[in-house]
Protein backbone atom coordinates (compact mmCIF):
# COMPACT_ATOMS: atom_id res chain seq x y z
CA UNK A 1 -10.50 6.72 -10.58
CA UNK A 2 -9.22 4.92 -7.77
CA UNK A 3 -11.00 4.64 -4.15
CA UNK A 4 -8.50 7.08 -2.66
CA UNK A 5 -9.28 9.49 -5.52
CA UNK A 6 -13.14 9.09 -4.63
CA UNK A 7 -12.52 9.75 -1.13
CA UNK A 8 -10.51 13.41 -2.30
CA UNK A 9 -13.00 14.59 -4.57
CA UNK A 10 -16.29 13.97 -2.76
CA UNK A 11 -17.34 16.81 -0.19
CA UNK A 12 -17.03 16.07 3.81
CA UNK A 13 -19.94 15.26 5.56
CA UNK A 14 -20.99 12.91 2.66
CA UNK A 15 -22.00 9.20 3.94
CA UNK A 16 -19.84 6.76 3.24
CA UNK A 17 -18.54 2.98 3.53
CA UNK A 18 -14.59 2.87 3.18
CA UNK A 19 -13.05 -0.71 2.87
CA UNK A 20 -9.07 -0.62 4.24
CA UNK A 21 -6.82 -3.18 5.11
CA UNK A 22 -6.11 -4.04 8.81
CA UNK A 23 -2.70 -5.14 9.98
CA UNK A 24 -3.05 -8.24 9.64
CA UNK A 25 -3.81 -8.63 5.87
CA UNK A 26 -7.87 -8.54 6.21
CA UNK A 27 -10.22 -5.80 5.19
CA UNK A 28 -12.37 -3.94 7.66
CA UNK A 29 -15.13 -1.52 6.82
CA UNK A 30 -15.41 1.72 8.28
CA UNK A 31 -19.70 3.27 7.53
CA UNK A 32 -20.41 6.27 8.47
CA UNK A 33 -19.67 10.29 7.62
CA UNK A 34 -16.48 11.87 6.25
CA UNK A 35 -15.50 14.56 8.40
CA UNK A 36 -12.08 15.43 7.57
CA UNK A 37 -9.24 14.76 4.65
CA UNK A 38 -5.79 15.70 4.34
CA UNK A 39 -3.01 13.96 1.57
CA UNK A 40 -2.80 10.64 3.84
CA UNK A 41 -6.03 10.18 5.67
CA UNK A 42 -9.80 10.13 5.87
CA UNK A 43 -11.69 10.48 8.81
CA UNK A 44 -15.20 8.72 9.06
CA UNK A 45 -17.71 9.06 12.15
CA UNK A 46 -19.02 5.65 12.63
CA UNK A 47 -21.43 4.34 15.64
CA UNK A 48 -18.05 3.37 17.61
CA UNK A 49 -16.49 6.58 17.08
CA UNK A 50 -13.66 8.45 14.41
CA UNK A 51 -11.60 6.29 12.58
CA UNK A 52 -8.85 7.66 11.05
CA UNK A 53 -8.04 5.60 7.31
CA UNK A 54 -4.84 5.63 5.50
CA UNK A 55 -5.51 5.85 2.08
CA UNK A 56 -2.62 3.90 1.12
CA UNK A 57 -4.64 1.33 2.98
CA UNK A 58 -7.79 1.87 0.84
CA UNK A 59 -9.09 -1.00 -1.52
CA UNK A 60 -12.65 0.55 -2.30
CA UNK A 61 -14.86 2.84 -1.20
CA UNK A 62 -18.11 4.24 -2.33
CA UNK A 63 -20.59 6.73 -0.88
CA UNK A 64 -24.23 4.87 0.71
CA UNK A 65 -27.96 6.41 1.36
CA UNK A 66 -28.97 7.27 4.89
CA UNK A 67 -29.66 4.57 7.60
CA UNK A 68 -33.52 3.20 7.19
CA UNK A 69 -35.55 4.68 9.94
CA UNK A 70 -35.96 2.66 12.72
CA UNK A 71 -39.28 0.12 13.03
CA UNK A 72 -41.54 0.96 15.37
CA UNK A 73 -42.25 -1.58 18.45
């Protein structure tokens, strides 16, 4: 199973880290919940915002727990 066929199969709203290739050459890593899927893209919600993936851009991706709570001061 390849990343791109993880990223189809798994349902939306599932948390996950997607690692894509920029430009440039270099990965990037998008964290956060998949919100939407069609036959070319993924959409994740991260802190910055939506980020729309290609999957022919995909080298991994794998789904990841919930953030840890945050420390108290």
């Amino acid at each position: 199973m390849t990343a791109a066929d993880f990223l189809r199969g798994i349902p939306l709203d599932t948390r996950v880290v997607v690692r894509y290739l920029i430009e440039d050459g270099r990965a990037t890593d998008a964290l956060g919940h998949l919100r939407s899927r069609d036959a070319e893209t993924v959409v994740v919600e991260t802190k910055r915002g939506l980020e729309t993936v290609l999957l022919a851009d995909v080298i991994a991706a794998k789904e990841v727990p919930p953030p840890p709570a945050p420390r108290p001061r």
